[in-house]
C-alpha atoms as a PDB file:
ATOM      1  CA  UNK A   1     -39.942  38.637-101.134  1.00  0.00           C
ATOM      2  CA  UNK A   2     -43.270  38.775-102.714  1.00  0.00           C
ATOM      3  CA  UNK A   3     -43.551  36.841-106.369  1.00  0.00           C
ATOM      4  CA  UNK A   4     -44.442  38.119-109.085  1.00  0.00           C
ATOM      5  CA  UNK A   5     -48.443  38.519-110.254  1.00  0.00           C
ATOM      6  CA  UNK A   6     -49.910  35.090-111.592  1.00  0.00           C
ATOM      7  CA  UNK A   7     -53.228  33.845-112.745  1.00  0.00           C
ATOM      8  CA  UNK A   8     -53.947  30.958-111.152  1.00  0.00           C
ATOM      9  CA  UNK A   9     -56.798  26.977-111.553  1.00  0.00           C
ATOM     10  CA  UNK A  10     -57.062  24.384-109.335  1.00  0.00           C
ATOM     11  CA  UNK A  11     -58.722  21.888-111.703  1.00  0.00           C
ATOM     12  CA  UNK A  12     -60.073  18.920-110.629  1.00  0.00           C
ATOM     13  CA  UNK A  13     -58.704  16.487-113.628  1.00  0.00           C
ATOM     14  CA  UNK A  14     -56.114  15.304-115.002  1.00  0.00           C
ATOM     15  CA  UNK A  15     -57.713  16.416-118.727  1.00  0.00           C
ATOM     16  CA  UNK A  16     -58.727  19.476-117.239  1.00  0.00           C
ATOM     17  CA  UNK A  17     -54.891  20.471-115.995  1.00  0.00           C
ATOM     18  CA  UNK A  18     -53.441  19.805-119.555  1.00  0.00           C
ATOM     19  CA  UNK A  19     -56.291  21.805-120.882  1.00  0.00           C
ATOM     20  CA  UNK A  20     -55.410  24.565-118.510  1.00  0.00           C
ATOM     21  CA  UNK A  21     -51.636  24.259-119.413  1.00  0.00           C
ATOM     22  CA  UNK A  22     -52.670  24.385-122.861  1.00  0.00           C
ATOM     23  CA  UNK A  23     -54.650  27.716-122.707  1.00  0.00           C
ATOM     24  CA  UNK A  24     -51.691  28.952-120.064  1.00  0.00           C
ATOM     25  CA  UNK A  25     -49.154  28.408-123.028  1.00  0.00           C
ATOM     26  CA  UNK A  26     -45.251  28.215-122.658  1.00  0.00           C
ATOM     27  CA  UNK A  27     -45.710  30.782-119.337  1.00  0.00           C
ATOM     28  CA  UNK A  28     -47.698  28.408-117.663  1.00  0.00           C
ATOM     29  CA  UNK A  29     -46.543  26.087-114.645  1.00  0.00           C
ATOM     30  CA  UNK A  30     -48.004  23.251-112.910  1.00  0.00           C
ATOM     31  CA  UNK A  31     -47.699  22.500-109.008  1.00  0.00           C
ATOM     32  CA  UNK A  32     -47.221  19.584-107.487  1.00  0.00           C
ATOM     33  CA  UNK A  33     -46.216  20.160-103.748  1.00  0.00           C
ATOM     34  CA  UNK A  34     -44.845  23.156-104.403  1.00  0.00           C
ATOM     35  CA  UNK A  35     -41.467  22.753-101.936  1.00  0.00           C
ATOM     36  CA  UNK A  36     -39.353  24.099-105.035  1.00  0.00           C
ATOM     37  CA  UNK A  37     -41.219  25.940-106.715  1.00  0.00           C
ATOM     38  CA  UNK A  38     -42.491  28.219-104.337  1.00  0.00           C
ATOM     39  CA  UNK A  39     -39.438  29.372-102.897  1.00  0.00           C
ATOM     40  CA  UNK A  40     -38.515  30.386-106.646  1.00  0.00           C
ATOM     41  CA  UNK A  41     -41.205  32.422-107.208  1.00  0.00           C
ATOM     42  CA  UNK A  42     -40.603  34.100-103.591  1.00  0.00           C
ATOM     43  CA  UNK A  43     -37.107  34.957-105.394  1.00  0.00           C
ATOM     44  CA  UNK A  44     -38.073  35.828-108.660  1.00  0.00           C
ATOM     45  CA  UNK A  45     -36.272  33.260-110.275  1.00  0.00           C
ATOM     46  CA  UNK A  46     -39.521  31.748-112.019  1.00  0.00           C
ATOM     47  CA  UNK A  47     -42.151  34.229-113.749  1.00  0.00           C
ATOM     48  CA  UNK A  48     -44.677  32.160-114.565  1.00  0.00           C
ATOM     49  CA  UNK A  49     -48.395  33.801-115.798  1.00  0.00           C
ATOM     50  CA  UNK A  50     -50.643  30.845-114.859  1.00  0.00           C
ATOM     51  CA  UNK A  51     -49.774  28.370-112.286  1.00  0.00           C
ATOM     52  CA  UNK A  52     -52.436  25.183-112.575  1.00  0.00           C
ATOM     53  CA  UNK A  53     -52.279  23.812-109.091  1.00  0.00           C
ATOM     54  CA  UNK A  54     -52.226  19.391-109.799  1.00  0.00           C
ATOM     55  CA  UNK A  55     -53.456  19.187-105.639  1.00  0.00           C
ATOM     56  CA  UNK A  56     -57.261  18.984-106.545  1.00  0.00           C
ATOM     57  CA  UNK A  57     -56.976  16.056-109.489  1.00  0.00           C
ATOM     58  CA  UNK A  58     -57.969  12.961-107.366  1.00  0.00           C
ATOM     59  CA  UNK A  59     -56.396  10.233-109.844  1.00  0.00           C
ATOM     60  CA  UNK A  60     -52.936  11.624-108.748  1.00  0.00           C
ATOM     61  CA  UNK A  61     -53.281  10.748-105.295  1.00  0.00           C
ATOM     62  CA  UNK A  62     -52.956   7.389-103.659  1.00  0.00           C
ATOM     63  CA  UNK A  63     -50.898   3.927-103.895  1.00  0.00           C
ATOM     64  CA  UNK A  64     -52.463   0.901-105.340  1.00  0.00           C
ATOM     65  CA  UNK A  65     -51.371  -2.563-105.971  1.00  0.00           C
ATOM     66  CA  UNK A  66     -50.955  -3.055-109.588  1.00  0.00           C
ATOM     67  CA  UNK A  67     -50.334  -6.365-110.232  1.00  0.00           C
ATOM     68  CA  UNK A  68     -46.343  -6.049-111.265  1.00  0.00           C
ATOM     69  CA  UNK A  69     -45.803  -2.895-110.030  1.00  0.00           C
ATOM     70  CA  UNK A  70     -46.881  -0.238-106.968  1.00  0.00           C
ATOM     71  CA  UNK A  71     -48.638   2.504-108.454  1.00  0.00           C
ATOM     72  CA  UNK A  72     -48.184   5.618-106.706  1.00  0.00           C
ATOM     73  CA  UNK A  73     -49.909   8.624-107.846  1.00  0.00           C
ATOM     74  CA  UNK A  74     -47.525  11.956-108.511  1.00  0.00           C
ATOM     75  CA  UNK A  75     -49.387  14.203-106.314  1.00  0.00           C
ATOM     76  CA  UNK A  76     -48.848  11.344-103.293  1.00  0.00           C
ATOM     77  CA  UNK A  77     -47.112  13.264-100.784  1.00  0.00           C
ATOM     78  CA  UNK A  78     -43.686  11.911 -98.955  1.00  0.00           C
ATOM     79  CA  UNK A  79     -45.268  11.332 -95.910  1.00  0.00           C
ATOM     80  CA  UNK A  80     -47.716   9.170 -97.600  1.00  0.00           C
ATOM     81  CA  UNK A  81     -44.901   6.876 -99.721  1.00  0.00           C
ATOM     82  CA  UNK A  82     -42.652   6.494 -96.772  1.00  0.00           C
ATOM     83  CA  UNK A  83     -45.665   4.785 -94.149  1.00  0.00           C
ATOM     84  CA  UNK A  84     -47.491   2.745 -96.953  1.00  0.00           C
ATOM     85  CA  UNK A  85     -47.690  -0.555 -96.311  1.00  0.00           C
ATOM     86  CA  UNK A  86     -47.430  -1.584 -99.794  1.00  0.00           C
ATOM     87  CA  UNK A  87     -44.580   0.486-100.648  1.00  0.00           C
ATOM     88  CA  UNK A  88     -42.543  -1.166 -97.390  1.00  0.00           C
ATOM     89  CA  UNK A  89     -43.628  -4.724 -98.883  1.00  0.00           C
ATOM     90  CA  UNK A  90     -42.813  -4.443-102.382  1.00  0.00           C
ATOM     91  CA  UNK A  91     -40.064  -1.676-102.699  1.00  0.00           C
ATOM     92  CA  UNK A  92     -38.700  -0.657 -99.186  1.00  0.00           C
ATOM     93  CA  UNK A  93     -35.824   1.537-100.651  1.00  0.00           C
ATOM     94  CA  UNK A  94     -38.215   3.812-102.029  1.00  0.00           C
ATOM     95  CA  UNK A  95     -39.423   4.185 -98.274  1.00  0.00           C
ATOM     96  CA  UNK A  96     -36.262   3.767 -96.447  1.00  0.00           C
ATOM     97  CA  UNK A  97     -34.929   7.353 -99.162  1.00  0.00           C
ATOM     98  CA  UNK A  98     -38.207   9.079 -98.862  1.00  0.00           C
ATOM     99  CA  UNK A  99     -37.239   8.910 -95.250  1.00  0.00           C
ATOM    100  CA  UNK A 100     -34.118  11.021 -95.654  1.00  0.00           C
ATOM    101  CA  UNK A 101     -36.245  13.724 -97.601  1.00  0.00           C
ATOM    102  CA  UNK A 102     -35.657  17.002 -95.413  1.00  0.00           C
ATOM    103  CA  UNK A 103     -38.219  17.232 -93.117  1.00  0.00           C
ATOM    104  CA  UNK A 104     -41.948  15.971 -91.276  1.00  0.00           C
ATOM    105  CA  UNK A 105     -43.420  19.676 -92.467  1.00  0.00           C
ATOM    106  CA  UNK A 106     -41.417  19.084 -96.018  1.00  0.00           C
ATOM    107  CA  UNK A 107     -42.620  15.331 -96.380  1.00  0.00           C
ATOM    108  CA  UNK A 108     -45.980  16.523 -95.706  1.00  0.00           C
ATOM    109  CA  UNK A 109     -46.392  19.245 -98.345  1.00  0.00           C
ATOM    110  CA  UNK A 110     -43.780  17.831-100.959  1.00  0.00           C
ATOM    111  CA  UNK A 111     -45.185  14.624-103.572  1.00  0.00           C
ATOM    112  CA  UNK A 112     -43.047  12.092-105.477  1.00  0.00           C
ATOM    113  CA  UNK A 113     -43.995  12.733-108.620  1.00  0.00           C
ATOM    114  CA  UNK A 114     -43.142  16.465-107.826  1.00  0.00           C
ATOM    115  CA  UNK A 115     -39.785  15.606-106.710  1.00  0.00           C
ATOM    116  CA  UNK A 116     -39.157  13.093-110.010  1.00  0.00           C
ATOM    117  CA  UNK A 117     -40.550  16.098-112.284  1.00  0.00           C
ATOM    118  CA  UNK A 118     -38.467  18.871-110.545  1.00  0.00           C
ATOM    119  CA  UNK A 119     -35.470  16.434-111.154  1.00  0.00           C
ATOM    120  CA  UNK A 120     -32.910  18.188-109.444  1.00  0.00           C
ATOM    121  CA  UNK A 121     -29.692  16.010-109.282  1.00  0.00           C
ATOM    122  CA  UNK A 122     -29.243  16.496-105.887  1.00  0.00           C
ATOM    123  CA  UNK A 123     -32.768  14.831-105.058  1.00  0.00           C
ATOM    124  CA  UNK A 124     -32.582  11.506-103.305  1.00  0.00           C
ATOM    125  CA  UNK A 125     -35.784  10.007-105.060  1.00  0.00           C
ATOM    126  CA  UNK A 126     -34.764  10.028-109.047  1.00  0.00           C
ATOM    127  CA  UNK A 127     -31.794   7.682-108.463  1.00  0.00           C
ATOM    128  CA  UNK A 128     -33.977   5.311-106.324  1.00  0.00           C
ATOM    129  CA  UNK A 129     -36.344   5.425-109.413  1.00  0.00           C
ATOM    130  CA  UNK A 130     -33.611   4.684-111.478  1.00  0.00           C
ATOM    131  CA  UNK A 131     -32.583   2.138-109.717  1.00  0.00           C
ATOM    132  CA  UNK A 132     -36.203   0.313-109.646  1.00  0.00           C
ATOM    133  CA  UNK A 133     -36.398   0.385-113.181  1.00  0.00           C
ATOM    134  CA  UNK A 134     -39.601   2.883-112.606  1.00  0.00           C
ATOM    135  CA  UNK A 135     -41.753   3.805-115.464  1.00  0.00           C
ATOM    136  CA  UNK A 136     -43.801   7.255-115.913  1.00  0.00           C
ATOM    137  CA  UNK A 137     -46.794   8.060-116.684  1.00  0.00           C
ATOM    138  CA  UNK A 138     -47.194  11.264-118.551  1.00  0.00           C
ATOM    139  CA  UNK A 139     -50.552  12.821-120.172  1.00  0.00           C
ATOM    140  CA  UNK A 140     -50.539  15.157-122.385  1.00  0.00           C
ATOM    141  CA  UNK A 141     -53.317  16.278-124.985  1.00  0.00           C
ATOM    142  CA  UNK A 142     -52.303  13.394-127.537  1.00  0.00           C
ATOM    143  CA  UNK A 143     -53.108  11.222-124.582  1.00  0.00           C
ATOM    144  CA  UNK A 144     -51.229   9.026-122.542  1.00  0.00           C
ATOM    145  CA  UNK A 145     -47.623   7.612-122.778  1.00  0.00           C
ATOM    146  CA  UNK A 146     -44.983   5.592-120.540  1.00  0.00           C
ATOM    147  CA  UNK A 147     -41.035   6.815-119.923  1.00  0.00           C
ATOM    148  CA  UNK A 148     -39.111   4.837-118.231  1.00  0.00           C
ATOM    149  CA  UNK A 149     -36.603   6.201-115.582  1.00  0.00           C
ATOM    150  CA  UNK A 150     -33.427   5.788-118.137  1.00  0.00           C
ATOM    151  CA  UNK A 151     -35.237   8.160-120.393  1.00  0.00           C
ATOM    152  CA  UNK A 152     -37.014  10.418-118.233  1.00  0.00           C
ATOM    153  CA  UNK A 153     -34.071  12.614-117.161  1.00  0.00           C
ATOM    154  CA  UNK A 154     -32.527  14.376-119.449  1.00  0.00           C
ATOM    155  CA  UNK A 155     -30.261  16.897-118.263  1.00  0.00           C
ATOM    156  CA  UNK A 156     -30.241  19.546-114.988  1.00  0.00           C
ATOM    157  CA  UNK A 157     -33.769  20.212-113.470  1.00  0.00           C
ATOM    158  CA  UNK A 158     -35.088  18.825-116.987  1.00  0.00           C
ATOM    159  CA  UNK A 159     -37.131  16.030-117.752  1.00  0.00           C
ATOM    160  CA  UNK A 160     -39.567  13.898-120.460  1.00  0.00           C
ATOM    161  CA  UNK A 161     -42.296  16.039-119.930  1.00  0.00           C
ATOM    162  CA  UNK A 162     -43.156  17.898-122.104  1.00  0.00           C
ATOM    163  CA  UNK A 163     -44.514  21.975-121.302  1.00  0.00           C
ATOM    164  CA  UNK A 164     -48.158  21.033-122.032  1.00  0.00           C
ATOM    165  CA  UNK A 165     -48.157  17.324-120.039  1.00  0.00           C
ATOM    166  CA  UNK A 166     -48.555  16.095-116.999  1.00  0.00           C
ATOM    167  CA  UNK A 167     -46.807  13.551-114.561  1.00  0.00           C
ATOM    168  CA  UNK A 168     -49.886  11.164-113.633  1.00  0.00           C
ATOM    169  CA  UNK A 169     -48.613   8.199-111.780  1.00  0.00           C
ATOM    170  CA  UNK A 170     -45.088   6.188-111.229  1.00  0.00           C
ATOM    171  CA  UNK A 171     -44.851   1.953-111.591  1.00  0.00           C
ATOM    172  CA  UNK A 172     -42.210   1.382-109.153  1.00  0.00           C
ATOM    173  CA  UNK A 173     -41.752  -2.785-109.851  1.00  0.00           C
ATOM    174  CA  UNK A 174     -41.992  -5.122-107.539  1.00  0.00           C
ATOM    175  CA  UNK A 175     -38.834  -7.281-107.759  1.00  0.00           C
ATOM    176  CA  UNK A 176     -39.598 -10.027-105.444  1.00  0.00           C
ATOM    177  CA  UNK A 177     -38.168 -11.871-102.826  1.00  0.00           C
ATOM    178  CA  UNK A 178     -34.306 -12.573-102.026  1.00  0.00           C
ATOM    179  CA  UNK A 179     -33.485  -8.652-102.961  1.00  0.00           C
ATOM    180  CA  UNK A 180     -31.634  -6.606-100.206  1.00  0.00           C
ATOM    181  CA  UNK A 181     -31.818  -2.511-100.327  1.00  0.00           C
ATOM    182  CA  UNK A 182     -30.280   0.420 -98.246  1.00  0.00           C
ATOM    183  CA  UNK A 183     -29.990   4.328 -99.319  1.00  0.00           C
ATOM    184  CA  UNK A 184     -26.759   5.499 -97.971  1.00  0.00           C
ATOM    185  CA  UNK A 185     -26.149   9.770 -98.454  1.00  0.00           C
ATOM    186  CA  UNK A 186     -23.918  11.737 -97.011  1.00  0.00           C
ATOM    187  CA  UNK A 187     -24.520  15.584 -96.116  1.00  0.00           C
ATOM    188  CA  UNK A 188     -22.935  18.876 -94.427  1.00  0.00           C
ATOM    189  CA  UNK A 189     -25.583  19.305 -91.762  1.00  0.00           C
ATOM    190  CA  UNK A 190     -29.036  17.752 -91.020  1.00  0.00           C
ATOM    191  CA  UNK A 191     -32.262  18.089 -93.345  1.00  0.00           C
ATOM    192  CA  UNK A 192     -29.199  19.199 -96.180  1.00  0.00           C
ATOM    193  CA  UNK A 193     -29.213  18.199 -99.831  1.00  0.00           C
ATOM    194  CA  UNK A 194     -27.340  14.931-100.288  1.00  0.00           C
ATOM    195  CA  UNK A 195     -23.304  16.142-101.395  1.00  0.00           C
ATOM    196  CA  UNK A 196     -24.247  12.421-103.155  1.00  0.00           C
ATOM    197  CA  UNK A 197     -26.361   9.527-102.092  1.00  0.00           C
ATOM    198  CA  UNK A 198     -26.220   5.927-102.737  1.00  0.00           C
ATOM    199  CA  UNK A 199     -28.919   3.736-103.747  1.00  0.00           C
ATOM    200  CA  UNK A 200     -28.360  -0.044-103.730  1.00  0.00           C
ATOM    201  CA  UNK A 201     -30.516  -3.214-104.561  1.00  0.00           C
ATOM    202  CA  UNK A 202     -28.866  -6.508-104.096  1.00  0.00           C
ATOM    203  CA  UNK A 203     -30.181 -10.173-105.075  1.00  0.00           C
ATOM    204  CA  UNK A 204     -27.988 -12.673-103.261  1.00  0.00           C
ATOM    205  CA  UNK A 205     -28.288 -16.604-104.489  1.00  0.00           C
ATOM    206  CA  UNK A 206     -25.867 -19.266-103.330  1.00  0.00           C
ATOM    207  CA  UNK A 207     -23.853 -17.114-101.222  1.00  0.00           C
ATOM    208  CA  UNK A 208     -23.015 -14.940-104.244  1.00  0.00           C
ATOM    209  CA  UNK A 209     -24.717 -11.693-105.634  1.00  0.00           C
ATOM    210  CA  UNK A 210     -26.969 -12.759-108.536  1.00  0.00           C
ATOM    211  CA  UNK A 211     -27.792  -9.108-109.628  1.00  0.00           C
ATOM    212  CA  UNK A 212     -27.233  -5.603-107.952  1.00  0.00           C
ATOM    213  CA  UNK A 213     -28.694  -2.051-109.252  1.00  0.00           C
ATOM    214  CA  UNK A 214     -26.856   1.134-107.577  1.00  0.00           C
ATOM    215  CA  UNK A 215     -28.198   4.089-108.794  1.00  0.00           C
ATOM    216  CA  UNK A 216     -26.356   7.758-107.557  1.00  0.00           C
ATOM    217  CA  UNK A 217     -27.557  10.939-106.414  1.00  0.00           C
ATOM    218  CA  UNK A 218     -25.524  13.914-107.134  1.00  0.00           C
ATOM    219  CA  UNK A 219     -23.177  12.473-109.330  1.00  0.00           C
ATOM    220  CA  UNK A 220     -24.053  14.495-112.515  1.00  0.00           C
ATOM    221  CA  UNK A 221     -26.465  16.554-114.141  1.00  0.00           C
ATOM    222  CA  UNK A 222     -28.997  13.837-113.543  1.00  0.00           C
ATOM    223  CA  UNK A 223     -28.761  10.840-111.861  1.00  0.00           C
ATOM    224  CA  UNK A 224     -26.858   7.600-113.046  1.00  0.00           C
ATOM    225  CA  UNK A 225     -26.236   4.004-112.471  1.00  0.00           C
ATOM    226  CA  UNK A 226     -22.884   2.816-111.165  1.00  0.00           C
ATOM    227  CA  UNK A 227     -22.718   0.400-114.497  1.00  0.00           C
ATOM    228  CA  UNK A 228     -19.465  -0.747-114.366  1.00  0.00           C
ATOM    229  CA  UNK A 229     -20.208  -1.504-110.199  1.00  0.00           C
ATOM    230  CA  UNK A 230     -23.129  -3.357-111.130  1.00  0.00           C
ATOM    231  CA  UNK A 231     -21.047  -5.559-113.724  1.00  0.00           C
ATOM    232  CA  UNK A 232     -18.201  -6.673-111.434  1.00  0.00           C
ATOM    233  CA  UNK A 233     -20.740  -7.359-108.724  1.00  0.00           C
ATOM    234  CA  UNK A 234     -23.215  -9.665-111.040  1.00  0.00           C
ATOM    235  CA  UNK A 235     -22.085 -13.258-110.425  1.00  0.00           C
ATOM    236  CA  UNK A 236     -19.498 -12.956-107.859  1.00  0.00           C
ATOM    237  CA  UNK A 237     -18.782 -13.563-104.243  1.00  0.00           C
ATOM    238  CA  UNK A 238     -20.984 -12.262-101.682  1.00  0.00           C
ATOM    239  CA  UNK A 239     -18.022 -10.172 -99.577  1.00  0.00           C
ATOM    240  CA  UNK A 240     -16.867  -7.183 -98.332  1.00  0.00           C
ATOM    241  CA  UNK A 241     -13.695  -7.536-100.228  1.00  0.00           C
ATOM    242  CA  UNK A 242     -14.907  -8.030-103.559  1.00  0.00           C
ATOM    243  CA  UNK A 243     -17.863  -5.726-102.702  1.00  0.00           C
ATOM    244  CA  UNK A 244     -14.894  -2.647-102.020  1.00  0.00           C
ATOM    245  CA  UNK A 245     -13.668  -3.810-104.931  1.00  0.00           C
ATOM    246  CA  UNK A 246     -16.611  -3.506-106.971  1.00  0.00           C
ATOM    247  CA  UNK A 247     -17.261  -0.025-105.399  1.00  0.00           C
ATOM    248  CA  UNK A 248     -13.951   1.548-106.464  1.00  0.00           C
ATOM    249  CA  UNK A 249     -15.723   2.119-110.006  1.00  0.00           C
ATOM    250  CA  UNK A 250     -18.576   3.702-108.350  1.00  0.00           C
ATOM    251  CA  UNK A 251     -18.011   7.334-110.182  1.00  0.00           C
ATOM    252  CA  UNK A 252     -16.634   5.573-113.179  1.00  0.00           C
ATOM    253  CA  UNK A 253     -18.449   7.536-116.173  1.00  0.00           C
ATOM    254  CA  UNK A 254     -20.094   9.881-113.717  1.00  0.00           C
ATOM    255  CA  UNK A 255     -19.614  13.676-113.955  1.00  0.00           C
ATOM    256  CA  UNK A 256     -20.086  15.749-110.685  1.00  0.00           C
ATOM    257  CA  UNK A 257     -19.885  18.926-110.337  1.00  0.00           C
ATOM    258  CA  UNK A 258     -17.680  21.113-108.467  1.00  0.00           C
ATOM    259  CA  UNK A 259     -19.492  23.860-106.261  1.00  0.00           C
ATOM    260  CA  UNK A 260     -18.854  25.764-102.738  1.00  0.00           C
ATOM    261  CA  UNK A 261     -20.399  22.282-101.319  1.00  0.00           C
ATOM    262  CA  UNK A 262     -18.203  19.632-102.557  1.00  0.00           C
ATOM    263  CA  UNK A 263     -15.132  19.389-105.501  1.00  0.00           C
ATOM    264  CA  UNK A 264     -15.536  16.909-108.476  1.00  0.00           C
ATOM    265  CA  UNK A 265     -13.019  14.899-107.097  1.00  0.00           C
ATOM    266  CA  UNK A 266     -14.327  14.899-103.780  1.00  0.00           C
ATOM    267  CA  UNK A 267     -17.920  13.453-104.668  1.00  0.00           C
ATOM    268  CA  UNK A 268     -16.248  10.431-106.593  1.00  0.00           C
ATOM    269  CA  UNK A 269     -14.518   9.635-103.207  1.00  0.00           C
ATOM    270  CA  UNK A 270     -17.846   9.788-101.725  1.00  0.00           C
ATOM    271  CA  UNK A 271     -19.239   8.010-104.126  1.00  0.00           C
ATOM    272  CA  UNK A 272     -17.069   5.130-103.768  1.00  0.00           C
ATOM    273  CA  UNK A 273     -17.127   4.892-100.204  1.00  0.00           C
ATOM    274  CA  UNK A 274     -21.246   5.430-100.030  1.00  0.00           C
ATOM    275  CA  UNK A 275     -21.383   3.021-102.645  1.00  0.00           C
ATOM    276  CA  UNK A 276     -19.594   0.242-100.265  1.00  0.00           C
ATOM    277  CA  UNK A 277     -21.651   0.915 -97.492  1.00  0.00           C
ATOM    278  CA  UNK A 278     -24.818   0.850 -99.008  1.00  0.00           C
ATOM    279  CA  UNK A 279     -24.231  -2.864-101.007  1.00  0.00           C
ATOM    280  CA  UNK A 280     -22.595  -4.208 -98.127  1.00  0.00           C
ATOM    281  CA  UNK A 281     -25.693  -3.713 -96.310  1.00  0.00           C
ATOM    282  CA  UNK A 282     -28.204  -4.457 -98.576  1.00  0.00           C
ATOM    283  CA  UNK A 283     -26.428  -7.727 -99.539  1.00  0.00           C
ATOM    284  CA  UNK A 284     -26.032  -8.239 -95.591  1.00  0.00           C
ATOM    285  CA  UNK A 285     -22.782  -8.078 -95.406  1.00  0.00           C
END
C-alpha cells in the first residue's frame, strides 16, 4: 500500500529535530531506523503530517567509552552495536541479543535507540536494557534529562519520551569483571519475534552466585525483571539444581498475554524454562 501524504526534515541536530517536532505538533513523528514505522505507514495504521527523519543528527551516531558506562548513540544501527569492540568488552549481552535481532538487511537499517523508543514488548533489546541497569538520554526543548530503564517503559509500545523529545544516547554500565551473560529466546520460525526471551547476568564469587539480573522479553506489556528469581539466586549455590529452582518463579508477577502465537500460560512455561537455560549458562553451569 502507499501511506498516506506527509511533510517531511532531515535536520542535522539534535536541537534542530525537537525544534522540528515542535513546529510538527502532536501529528508529528520522528524516525529512527524506520523498521517499524515504515511498515505502519505502508498500512495506514500511523497518519502522521511531518515525519523529522533523526538519520542526519551526527551526535546520535557512534559508541564511545564513557568512563562508567558505553555510550551508544540512538541512531547507532544493530549492525554497528553487535561488532563493536567496546560493546563485546564491557557489555557482551547487549551484543550477543542484538545478534538475534531479525535479520543482516534489518540490523543494518534498524538503531537501538529506535528499538528502545518503539518499545514493543516483544523486542529483545528493552529487557537487556533493563537488565544493565541502562539510563536514557532524552532532549527535549527544556533541555536534557536521564531515565533510567525501570522508568522508561511505561506500558505497550509507550515510553518516557515525551511527543516533543528526543532519544539522544543510552549508558549501558559497565559491570566489570567476574559477570557471566547469555540471551536465551525462543520463537515459531527463524528471524520471528521472540514468543519470550531471556536475558541473564550472573556474578559468581566463591563458587556461589553473588548477584544475578534476568530481565524478560514478552512477558507483559513491557518488559520486567524476574525479581523474585533474582532474590533466591543472590547468595546461594552456584548449581543447576538450585538454579531450576530459582527459575520456577521466573513469570512470578509477570503478565503475558494470550494471542494466536502463544497462551498466557504457555509463555510462563517458557519463561521458566528460558530462564534456566540462560543463568545456567551465564553462571557456567
Amino acid at each position: 500500500m502507499i501511506p498516506a501524504s506527509f511533510d517531511y526534515v532531515r535536520p542535522d541536530s539534535v536541537g534542530a529535530a525537537v525544534a522540528a517536532l515542535a513546529d510538527g505538533g502532536e501529528d508529528a513523528k520522528a524516525m529512527a531506523g524506520g523498521q517499524s514505522l515504515l511498515p505502519l505507514l505502508r498500512l495506514r495504521l500511523a497518519y502522521p503530517s511531518l515525519i523529522v527523519d533523526l538519520d542526519g543528527v551526527a551526535e546520535m551516531h557512534g559508541i564511545r567509552d564513557g568512563g562508567d558506562a558505553v555510550v551508544i548513540g540512538a541512531m547507532t544501527t544493530h549492525d554497528e552495536v553487535m561488532h563493536s569492540p567496546l560493546v563485546r568488552e564491557h557489555a557482551g549481552l547487549l551484543a550477543a541479543a542484538t545478534a538475534t535481532v531479525a535479520d543482516p538487511a534489518v540490523r543494518h537499517r534498524g538503531t537501538f535507540g529506535g528499538s528502545l523508543a518503539h518499545a514493543d514488548p516483544a523486542g529483545d533489546l528493552p529487557a537487556v536494557a533493563l537488565a544493565y541497569g541502562a539510563e536514557m538520554v532524552v532532549a527535549g526543548a527544556g533541555g536534557r534529562r536521564t531515565v533510567p530503564a525501570a522508568d522508561f517503559f511505561r506500558d505497550y509500545l509507550a515510553t518516557a519520551i515525551g511527543a516533543q523529545e528526543v532519544l539522544v544516547e543510552v549508558r549501558v554500565p559497565k559491570l566489570g569483571a567476574g559477570w557471566g551473560f547469555h540471551y536465551e529466546r525462543f520463537q515459531r520460525t527463524s528471524q520471528a519475534w521472540a514468543l519470550v526471551g531471556v536475558a541473564a547476568l550472573v556474578r559468581r564469587s566463591n563458587g556461589s552466585i553473588a548477584e544475578a539480573r534476568v530481565g524478560l522479553t514478552n512477558m507483559g506489556s513491557t518488559p520486567v525483571r524476574a525479581a523474585r528469581t533474582e532474590q533466591l539466586l543472590a547468595g546461594g549455590d552456584a548449581t543447576a539444581s538450585a538454579v531450576a529452582a530459582a527459575a520456577e518463579h521466573a513469570a512470578d508477577g509477570s503478565n503475558p498475554s494470550t494471542d494466536l502465537h502463544a497462551a498466557a500460560d504457555y509463555r510462563r512455561h517458557l519463561a521458566r524454562v528460558l530462564t534456566r537455560r540462560a543463568v545456567a549458562a551465564a553462571a557456567g553451569i
